[in-house]
Structure formats: structure tokens, C-alpha cells
Protein backbone atom coordinates (compact mmCIF):
# COMPACT_ATOMS: atom_id res chain seq x y z
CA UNK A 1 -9.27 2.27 60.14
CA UNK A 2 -8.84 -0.05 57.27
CA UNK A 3 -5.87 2.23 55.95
CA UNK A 4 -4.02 2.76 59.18
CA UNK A 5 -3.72 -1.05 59.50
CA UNK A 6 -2.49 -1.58 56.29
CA UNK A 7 0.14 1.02 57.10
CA UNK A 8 1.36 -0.59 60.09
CA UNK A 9 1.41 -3.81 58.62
CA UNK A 10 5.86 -4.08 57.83
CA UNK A 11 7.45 -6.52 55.61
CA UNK A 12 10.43 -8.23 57.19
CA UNK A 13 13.11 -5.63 56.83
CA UNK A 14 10.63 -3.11 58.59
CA UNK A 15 9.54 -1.38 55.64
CA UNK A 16 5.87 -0.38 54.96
CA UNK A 17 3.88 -3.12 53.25
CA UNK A 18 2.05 -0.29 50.51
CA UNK A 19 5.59 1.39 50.39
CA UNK A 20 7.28 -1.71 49.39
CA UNK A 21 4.04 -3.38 47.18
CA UNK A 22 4.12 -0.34 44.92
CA UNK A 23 8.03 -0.60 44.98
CA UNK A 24 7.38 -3.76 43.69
CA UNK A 25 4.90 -2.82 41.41
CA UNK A 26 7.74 -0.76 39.82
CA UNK A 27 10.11 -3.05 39.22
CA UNK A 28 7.91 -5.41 37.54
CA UNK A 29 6.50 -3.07 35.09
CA UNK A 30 10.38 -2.11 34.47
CA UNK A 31 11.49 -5.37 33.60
CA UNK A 32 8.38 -5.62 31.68
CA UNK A 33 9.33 -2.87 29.85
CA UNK A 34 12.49 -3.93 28.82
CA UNK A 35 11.54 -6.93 27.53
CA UNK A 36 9.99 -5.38 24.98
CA UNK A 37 12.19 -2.94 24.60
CA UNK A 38 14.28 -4.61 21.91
CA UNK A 39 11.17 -5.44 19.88
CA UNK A 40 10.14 -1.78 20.38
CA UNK A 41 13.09 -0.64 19.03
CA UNK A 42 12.97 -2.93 16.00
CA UNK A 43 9.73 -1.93 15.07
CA UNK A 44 10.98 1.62 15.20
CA UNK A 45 13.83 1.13 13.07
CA UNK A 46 11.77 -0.64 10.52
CA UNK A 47 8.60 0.47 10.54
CA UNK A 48 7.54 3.59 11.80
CA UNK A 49 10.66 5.45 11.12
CA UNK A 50 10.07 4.04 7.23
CA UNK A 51 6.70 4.94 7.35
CA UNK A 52 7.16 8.39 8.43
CA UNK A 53 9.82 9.58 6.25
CA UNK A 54 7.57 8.00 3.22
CA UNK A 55 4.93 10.28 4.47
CA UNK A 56 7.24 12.71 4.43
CA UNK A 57 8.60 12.48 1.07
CA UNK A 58 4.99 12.35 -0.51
CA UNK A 59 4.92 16.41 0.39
CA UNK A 60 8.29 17.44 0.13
CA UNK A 61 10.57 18.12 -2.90
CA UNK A 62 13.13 20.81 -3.19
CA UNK A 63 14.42 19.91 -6.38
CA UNK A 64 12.58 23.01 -7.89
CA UNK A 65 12.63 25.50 -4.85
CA UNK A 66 17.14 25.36 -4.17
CA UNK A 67 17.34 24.91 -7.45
CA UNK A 68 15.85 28.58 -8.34
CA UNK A 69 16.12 31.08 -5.33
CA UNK A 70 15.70 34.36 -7.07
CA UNK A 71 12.08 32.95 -8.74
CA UNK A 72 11.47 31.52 -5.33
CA UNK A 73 12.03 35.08 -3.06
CA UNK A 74 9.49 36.89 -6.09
CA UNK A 75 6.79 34.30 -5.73
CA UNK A 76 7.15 35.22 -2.01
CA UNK A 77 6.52 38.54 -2.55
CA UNK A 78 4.46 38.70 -5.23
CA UNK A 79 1.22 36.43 -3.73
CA UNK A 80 -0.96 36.76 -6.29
CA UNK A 81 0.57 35.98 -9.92
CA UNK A 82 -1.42 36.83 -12.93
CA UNK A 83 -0.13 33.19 -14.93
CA UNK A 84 -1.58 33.99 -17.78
CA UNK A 85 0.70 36.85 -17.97
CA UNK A 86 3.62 37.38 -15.85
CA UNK A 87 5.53 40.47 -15.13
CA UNK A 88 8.71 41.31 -16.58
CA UNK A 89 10.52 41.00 -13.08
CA UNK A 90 9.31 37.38 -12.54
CA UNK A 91 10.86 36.62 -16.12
CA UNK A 92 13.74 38.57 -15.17
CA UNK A 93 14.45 36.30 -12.10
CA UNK A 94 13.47 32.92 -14.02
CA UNK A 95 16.69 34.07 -16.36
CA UNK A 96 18.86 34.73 -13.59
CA UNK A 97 17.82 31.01 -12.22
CA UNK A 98 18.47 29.09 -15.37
CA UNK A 99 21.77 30.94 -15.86
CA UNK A 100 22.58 30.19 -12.54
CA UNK A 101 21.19 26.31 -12.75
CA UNK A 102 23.59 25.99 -16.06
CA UNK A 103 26.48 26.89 -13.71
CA UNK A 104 25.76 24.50 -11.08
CA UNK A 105 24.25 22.22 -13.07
CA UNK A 106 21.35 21.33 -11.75
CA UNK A 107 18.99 22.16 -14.82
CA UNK A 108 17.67 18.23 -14.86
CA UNK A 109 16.81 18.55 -10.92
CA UNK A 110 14.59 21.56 -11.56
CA UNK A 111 13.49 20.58 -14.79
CA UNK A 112 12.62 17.01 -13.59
CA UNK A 113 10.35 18.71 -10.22
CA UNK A 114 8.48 20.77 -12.87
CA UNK A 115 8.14 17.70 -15.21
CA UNK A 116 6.18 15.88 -12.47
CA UNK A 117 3.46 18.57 -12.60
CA UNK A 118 4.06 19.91 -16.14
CA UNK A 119 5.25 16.84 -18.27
CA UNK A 120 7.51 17.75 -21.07
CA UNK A 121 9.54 20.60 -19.40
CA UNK A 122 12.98 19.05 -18.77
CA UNK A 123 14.25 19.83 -22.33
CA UNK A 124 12.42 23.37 -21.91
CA UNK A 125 14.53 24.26 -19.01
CA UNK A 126 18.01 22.53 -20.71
CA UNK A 127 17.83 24.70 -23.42
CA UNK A 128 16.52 27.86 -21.58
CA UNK A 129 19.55 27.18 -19.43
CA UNK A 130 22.07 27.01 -22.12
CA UNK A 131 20.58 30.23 -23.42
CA UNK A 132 20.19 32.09 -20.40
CA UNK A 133 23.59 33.86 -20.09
CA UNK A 134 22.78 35.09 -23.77
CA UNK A 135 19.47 36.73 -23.39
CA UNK A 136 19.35 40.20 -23.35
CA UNK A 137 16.52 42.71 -22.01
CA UNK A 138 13.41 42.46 -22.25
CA UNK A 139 13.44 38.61 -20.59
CA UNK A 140 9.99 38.20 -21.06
CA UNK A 141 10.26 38.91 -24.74
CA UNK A 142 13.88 37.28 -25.10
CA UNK A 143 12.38 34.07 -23.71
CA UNK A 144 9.33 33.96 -25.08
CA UNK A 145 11.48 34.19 -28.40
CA UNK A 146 13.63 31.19 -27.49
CA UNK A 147 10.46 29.03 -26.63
CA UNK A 148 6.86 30.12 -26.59
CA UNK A 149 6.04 27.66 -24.30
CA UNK A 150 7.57 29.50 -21.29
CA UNK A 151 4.37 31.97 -21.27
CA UNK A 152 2.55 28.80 -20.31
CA UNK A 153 0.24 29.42 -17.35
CA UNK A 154 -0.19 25.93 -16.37
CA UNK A 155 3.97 26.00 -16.29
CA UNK A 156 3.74 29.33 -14.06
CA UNK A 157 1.14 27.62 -12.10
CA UNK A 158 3.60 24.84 -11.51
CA UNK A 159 6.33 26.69 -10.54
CA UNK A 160 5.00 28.82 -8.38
CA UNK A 161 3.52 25.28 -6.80
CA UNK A 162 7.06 24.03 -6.47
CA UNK A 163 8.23 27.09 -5.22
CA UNK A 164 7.80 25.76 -1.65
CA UNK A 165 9.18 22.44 0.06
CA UNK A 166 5.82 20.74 0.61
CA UNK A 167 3.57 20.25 -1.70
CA UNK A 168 0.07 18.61 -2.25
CA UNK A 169 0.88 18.21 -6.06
CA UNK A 170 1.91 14.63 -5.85
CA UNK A 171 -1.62 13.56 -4.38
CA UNK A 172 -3.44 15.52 -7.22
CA UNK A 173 -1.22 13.58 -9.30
CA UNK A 174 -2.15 10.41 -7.91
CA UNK A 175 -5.43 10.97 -7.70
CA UNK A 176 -5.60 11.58 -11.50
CA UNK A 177 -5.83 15.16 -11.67
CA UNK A 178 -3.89 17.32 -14.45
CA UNK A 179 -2.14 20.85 -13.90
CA UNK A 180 -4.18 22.95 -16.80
CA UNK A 181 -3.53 26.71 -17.85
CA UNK A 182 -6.86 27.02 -15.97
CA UNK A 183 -5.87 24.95 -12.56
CA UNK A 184 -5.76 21.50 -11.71
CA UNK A 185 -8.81 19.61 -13.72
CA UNK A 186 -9.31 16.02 -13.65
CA UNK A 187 -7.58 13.90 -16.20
CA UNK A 188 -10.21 12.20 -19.16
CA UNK A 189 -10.71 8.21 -18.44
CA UNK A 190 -7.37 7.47 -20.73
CA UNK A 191 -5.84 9.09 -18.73
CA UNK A 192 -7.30 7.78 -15.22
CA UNK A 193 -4.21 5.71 -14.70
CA UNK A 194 -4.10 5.67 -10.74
CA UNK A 195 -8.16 5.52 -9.79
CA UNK A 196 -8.22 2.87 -12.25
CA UNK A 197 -5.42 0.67 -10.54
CA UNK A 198 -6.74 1.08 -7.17
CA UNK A 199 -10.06 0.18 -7.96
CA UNK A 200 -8.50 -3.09 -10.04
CA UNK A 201 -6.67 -3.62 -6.95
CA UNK A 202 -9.20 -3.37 -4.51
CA UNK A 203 -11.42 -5.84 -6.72
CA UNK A 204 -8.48 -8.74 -7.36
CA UNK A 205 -7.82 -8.33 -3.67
CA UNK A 206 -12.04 -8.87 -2.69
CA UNK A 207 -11.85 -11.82 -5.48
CA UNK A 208 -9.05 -13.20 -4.01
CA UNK A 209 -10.31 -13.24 -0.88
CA UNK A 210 -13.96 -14.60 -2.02
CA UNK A 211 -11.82 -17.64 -3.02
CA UNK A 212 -9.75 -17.96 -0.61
CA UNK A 213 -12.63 -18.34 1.74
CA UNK A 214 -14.61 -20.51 -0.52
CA UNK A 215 -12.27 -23.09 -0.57
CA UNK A 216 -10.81 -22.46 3.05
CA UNK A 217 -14.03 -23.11 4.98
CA UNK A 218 -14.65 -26.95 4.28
CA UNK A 219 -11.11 -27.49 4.57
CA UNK A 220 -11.01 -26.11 8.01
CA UNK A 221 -14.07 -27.68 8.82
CA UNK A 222 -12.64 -31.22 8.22
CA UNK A 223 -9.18 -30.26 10.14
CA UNK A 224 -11.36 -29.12 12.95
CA UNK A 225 -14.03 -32.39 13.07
CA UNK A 226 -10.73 -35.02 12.62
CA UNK A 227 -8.90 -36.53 15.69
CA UNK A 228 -6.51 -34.42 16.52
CA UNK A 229 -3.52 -36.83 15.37
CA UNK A 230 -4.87 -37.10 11.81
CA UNK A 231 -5.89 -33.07 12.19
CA UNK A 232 -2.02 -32.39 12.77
CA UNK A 233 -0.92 -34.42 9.83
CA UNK A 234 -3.42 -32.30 7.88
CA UNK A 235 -1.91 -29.39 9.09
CA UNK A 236 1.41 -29.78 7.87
CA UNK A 237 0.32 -30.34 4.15
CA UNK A 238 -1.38 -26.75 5.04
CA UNK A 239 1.81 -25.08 6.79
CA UNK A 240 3.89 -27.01 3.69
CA UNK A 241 4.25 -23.37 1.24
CA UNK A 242 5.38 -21.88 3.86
CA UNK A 243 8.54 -24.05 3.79
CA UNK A 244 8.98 -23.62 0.55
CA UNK A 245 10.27 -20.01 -1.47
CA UNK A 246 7.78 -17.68 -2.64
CA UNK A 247 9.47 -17.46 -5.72
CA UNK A 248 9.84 -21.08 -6.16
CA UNK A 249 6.16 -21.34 -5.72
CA UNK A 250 5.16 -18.49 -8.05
CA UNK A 251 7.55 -19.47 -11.26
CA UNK A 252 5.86 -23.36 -10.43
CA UNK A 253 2.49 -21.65 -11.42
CA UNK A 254 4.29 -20.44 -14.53
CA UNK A 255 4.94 -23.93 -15.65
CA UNK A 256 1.76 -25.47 -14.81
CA UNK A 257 -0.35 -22.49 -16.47
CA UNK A 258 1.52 -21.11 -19.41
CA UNK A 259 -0.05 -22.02 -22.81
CA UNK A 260 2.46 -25.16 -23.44
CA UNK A 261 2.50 -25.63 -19.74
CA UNK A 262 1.07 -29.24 -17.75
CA UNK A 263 -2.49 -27.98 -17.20
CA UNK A 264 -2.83 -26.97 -21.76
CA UNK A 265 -0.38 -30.20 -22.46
CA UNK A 266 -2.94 -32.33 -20.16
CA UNK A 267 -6.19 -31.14 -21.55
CA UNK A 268 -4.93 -31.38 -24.80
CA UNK A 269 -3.91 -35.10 -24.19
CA UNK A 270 -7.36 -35.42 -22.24
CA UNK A 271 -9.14 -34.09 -25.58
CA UNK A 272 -10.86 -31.23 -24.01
CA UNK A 273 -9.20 -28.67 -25.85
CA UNK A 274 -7.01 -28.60 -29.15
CA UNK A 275 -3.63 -26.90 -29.92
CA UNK A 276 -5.39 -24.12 -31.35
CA UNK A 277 -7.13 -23.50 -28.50
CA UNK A 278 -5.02 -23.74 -25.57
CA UNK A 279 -6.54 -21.50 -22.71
CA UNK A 280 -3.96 -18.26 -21.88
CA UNK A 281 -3.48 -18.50 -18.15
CA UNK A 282 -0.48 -16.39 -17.68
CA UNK A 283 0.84 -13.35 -17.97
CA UNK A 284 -2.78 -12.13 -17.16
CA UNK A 285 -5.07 -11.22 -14.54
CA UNK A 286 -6.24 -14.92 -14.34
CA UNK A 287 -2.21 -16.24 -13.93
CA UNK A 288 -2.27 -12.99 -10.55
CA UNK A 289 -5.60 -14.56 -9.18
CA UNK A 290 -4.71 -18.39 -9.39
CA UNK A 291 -1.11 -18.07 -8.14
CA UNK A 292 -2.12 -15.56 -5.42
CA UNK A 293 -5.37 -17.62 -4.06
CA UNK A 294 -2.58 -20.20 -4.03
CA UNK A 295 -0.07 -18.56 -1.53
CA UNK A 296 -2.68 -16.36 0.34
CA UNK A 297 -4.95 -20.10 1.08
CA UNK A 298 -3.33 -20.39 4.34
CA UNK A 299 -3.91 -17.21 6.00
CA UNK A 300 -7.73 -17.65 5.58
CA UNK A 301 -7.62 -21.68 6.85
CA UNK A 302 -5.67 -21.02 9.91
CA UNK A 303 -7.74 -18.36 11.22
CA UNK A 304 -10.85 -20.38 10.49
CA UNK A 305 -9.22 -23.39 11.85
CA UNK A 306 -8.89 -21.40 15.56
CA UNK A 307 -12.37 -20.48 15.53
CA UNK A 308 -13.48 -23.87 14.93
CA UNK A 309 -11.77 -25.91 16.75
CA UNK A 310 -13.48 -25.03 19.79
CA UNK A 311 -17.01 -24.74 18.61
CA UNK A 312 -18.64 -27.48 20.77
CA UNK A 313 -20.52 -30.38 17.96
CA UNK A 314 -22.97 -30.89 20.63
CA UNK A 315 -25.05 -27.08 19.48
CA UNK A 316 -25.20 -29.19 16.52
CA UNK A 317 -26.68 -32.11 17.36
CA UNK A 318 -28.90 -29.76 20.24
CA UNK A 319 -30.09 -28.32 16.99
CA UNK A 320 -30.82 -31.31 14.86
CA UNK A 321 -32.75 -33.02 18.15
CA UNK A 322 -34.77 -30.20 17.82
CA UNK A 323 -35.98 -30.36 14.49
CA UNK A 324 -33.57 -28.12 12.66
CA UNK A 325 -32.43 -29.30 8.94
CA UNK A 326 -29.13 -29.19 8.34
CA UNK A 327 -28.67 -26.21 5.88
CA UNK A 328 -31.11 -24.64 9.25
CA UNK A 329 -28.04 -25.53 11.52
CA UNK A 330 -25.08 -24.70 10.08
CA UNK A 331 -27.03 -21.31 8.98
CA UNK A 332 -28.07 -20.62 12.70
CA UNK A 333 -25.92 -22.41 14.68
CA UNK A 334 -22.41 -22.96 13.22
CA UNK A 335 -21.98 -20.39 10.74
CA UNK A 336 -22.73 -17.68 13.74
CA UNK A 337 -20.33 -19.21 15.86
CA UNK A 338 -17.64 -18.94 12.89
CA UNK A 339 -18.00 -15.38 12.23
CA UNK A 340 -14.81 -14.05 13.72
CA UNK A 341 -12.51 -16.42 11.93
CA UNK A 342 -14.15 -15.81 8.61
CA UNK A 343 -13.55 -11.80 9.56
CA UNK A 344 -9.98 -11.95 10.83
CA UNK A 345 -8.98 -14.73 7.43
CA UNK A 346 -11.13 -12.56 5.24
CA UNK A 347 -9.27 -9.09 6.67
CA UNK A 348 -5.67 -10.81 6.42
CA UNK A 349 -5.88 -12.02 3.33
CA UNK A 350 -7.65 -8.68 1.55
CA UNK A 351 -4.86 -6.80 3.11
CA UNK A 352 -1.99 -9.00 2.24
CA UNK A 353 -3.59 -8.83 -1.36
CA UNK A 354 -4.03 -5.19 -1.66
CA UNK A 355 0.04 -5.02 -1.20
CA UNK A 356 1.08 -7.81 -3.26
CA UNK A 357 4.23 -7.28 -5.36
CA UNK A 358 6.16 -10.35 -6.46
CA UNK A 359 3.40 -12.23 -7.70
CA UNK A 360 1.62 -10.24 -10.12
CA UNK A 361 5.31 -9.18 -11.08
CA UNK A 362 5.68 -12.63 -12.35
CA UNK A 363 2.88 -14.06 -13.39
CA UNK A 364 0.66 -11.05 -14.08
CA UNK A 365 1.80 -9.86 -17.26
CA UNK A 366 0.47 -6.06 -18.23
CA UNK A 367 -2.77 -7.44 -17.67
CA UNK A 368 -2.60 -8.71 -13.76
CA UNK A 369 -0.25 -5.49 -12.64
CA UNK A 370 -1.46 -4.21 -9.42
CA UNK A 371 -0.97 -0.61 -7.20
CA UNK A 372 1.87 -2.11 -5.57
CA UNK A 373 3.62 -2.59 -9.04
CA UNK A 374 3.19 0.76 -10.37
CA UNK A 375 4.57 1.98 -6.84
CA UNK A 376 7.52 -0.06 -7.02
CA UNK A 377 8.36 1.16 -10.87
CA UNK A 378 7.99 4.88 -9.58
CA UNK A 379 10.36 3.96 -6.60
CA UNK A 380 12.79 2.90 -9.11
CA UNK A 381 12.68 4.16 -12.11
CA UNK A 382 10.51 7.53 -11.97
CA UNK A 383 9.47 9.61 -9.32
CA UNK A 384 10.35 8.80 -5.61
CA UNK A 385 7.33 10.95 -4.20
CA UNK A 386 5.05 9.93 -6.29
CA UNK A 387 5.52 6.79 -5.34
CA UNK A 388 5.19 7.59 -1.44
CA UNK A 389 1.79 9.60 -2.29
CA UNK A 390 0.42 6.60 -3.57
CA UNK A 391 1.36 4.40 -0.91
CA UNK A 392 0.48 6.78 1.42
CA UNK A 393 -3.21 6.73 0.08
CA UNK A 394 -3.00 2.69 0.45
CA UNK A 395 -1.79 3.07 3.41
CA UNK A 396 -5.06 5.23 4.57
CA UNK A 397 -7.26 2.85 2.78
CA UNK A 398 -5.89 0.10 4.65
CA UNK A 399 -6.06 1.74 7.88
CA UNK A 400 -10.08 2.84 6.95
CA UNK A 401 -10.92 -1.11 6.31
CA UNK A 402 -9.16 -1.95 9.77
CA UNK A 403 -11.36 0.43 11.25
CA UNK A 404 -14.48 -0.79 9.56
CA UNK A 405 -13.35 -4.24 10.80
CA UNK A 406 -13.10 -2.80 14.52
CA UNK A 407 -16.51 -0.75 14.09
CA UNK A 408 -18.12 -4.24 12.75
CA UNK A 409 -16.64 -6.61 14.03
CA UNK A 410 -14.45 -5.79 16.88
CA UNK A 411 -10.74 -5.64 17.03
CA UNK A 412 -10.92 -7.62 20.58
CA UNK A 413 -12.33 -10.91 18.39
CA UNK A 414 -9.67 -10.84 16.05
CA UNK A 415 -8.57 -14.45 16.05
CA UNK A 416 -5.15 -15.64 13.44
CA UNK A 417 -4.92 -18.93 14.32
């Protein structure tokens, strides 16, 4: 009954009222829609798009695989490869490649894909190249007589590895493990390179964020107890770096820390230390920590600031009336209460840590380098994939602690300020 009176019920252009409430419905979820459309679109463009062809590039390279069809089409048919002694055909077609790769020239490209696996190889295929047109039957014996390094297994191993677009290589790589005659092995602690950064990065980041939070909490705690017109002046001193260049504040922190810098030159004049002792502050891990606590400060007092703003004081004084000390109410009663900002600061600032860049750049020296630096050098200067692998796996171990964070604390209590 309650349904056919809602259908008879007309708006005033005699249309159904449920006919013209969903049509109405519609429109508002379509001009919903395309108000975020352009923010969509941007985040699209810059982010996900980015993100995916990185992922991409971390398992793919072809440099190896167009570079050398004929070894390519016997690896395909030839499944299982003895590497520790190869066939005469699969030398046969290696010749024909590098002959063919001196033409084109496109020796380095190969060279340089089989480098990344098998480092010192680039000169080995330049000269096998420049030979190759020379070599007479047998290949296997006419190359093994140019180089005897071309019987390698671990160099069949990684060719037949980069005889395919997509590859898993680059994550052995950056997860420390070698390519061996015998497979891929992990590397000895020297040469750890990659585990050993993460785990330094991962530690500077929980350090950082230790601090931050140390000296965060008692500041927000006095912005969030003052009148709210001497709270608001406060604020602005806190808001104030973020007015101010990132790289004007980090190269200030070079001038107050380096060893003939204002903090040395006034403990010097204070007495506390002598010229010949002057504490080393920069270009070292301590220089990364102090200049980084310094810009990353904010993003842990803001989101403590929003939690406790609106904690009421009278729990407090509840408690105290009651007989509580006060170590016994701010344990029980406040600190509880603060939880989620101290999560959401804590989570911002680890992960704004973990992918710091510019800072340790500057001030870090060898010492205070970080993940994010050795990605950046790869992107640059070395090997583009590489570099994506190892963001990629930052990327997941980012994307674990924000599911931790959910699983704890719960994504719906995230609070920034």
C-alpha cells in the first residue's frame, strides 16, 4: 500500500515523485563526479601513471633481448642449457649477434643489460664484437680463444636471463644477491650494499620520528591548553618553515653545524670545547638527523595539536578529584585520549623520512646517505631499472606499514591536523 502511494504521489510537472527523486539522485552524483574529475585526472597524470610505468621498468629491459635475436630464438628452443658447457650452435648464434651488434652498433646496449647481472662484460662484448666478423669455425673454440671468459656459466646464465623482456634480475640485485657460475647466491656482508641501506633507512627514519615526537608532544600540549589568540600566534612560529625554502633551511643547518660553524665557534667562545676538539656535525649521519628532525617537526605537532585540542581538561581534573597523581592521569587519562594524533604524526613523519632526498644530499655526507639517494644516483647516472626495483620494494614497505597502521590503529582515526 505504502508503495502504490508513493507512486501516485506527482511532482508539479506530473512526473512520478521516485521517477524524478532518483533522476535527481543522478544528477547530483554527476556533478559530484565532475568536480573531482579534474583532481582525478591530475592524480592520474602524476601519480599512478608514474607509478606504474616505474613498476614496469623494474621487470622489463630489452637492451639484451633486440639487441641479439639469433641467441634469443636458440634459448627458445633449447629450454634447458647446460651453462657450464654450451653447444657449438648457441656459440654459433652468439657470433652471428655480436657481428651483427658491431653493425648496428648497439654492442654497449647489450653489453651494458649483461653488465647489470654479470659486472665487467661491456668490454667483453666490445671486443667480441669487433672480432666477430673474423672468427672462423669452430665458434666455440674461436671465441673461447679471443676471451676465455665467454665459457663463463654465470655469463650464460645471464644471458639466457636477459633473453626475455621481463625479468626478476633487478630485484635479486637489489636484494643483494649475486649471479654465480652456480646460480644466484647471496652477496658476502661487503657486499650487502642494498639490505644494508634499507635497514639504515628504516632506523634514521624510526629515530627521526622518536624525536620528532619527543619534542612535538609538550609543544602541542601548550598550543592546545593556551587561549586560543595566544595559541594562533604560536602557531605561526610553527607553520613559519613552511614559508621559507627547503633548501634555504637545509644549507642554514650547514652553517650552524659545520666544524667552524656558530654552534663549534660558540662553544669554543663558551669554553666547553677547544679548537682541537670541535664536534663534526656535518656531512654525517648526525648533520641528516638534526636537519631532518628540523623540517619534519611540524608534521608530528600539527597532528598532535588536532587531537588535543578537543580533549576536554575537565577528565583531568575528574581524575585528580579522584585521587589520581598526575604521572596516574596523563598515563590513564590524557595520553589514551592522544593516541591517534601520536599515530597519524608518528606515521607521517616515518614515511616522509623513509623518502627523504634533498636533505641527506646536503648535509649527510657519505655517512648520512639514505635509500632514496642511492635511487636517485641509479636514476641518473647508472641503471634506470635498478633504480625502479628498489623503489618499488620501498614502495611495498611503505604500503605494509600503512597497513599495519590500519590493522592497529585504524585508517578511519587518522587525524593530520
Amino acid at each position: 500500500m505504502a508503495v502504490a502511494a508513493t507512486e501516485l504521489l506527482k511532482t508539479a510537472d506530473g512526473r512520478p515523485l521516485r521517477e524524478a527523486l532518483i533522476a535527481a539522485q543522478a544528477r547530483a552524483k554527476r556533478k559530484a563526479f565532475l568536480l573531482v574529475l579534474p583532481l582525478l585526472i591530475f592524480v592520474l597524470l602524476t601519480f599512478l601513471i608514474p607509478i606504474g610505468y616505474m613498476l614496469k621498468r623494474s621487470v622489463e629491459h630489452d637492451g639484451f633481448s633486440k639487441s641479439a635475436p639469433t641467441l634469443v630464438a636458440w634459448f627458445a628452443e633449447n629450454a634447458d642449457v647446460d651453462y657450464t658447457n654450451p653447444p657449438e650452435a648457441a656459440y654459433a648464434a652468439l657470433v652471428t649477434d655480436l657481428a651483427k651488434m658491431q653493425v648496428d652498433k648497439n654492442t654497449g646496449i647489450a653489453g651494458t643489460r649483461i653488465n647489470y647481472t654479470v659486472p665487467g662484460t661491456i668490454s667483453l662484448f666490445k671486443a667480441g664484437a669487433r672480432a666477430a666478423k673474423d672468427l672462423q669455425p669452430p665458434y666455440k673454440e674461436a671465441l673461447l680463444a679471443l676471451d676465455p671468459e665467454w665459457g663463463m656459466p654465470k655469463l650464460w646464465r645471464g644471458m639466457h636471463d636477459a633473453a626475455t623482456n621481463y625479468t626478476t634480475d633487478f630485484y635479486r640485485v637489489a636484494a643483494d644477491r649475486k649471479l654465480t657460475d652456480n646460480g644466484w647466491q647471496a652477496g658476502t656482508d661487503k657486499e650487502r650494499i642494498y639490505v644494508y641501506l634499507f635497514v639504515k633507512t628504516f632506523i634514521v627514519s624510526a629515530i627521526i620520528t622518536v624525536i620528532c615526537l619527543l619534542l612535538a608532544f609538550p609543544v602541542a600540549h601548550l598550543l592546545a591548553t593556551l587561549p586560543m589568540s595566544k595559541a594562533s600566534l604560536l602557531m605561526i612560529l610553527v607553520l613559519l618553515p613552511f614559508w621559507t625554502s627547503l633548501l634555504v633551511r637545509t644549507t642554514s643547518w650547514i652553517a650552524l653545524l659545520q666544524e667552524q660553524g656558530i654552534v663549534n665557534d660558540a662553544l669554543v667562545w663558551m669554553g666547553v670545547l677547544s679548537d682541537e676538539t670541535r664536534l663534526s656535525m656535518m656531512y654525517n649521519m648526525t648533520g641528516t638527523i638534526v636537519a631532518m628532525t628540523h623540517v619534519l617537526l611540524p608534521f608530528m605537532i600539527l597532528p598532535l595539536y588536532s587531537v588535543m585540542r578537543v580533549i576536554p581538561p575537565s577528565y583531568a581534573r575528574a581524575a585528580r578529584s579522584l585521587g589520581a597523581t598526575s604521572w596516574t592521569t596523563f598515563r590513564r587519562v590524557y595520553l589514551p585520549q592522544t593516541l591517534p594524533g601520536i599515530a597519524a604524526g608518528s606515521l607521517l613523519v616515518f614515511i616522509l623520512a623513509v623518502g627523504y632526498y634533498i636533505t641527506p644530499a646536503l648535509v649527510g655526507g657519505a655517512d648520512g646517505q639514505l635509500i632514496s639517494n642511492l635511487i636517485s644516483f641509479h636514476m641518473t647516472k647508472s641503471n634506470w631499472s635498478l633504480a625502479a626495483a628498489l623503489a618499488a620494494m620501498l614502495l611495498a614497505a611503505i604500503l605494509v606499514l600503512y597497513w599495519l597502521y590500519d590493522r592497529l590503529i585504524g585508517i578511519d582515526r587518522l587525524k593530520l591536523g
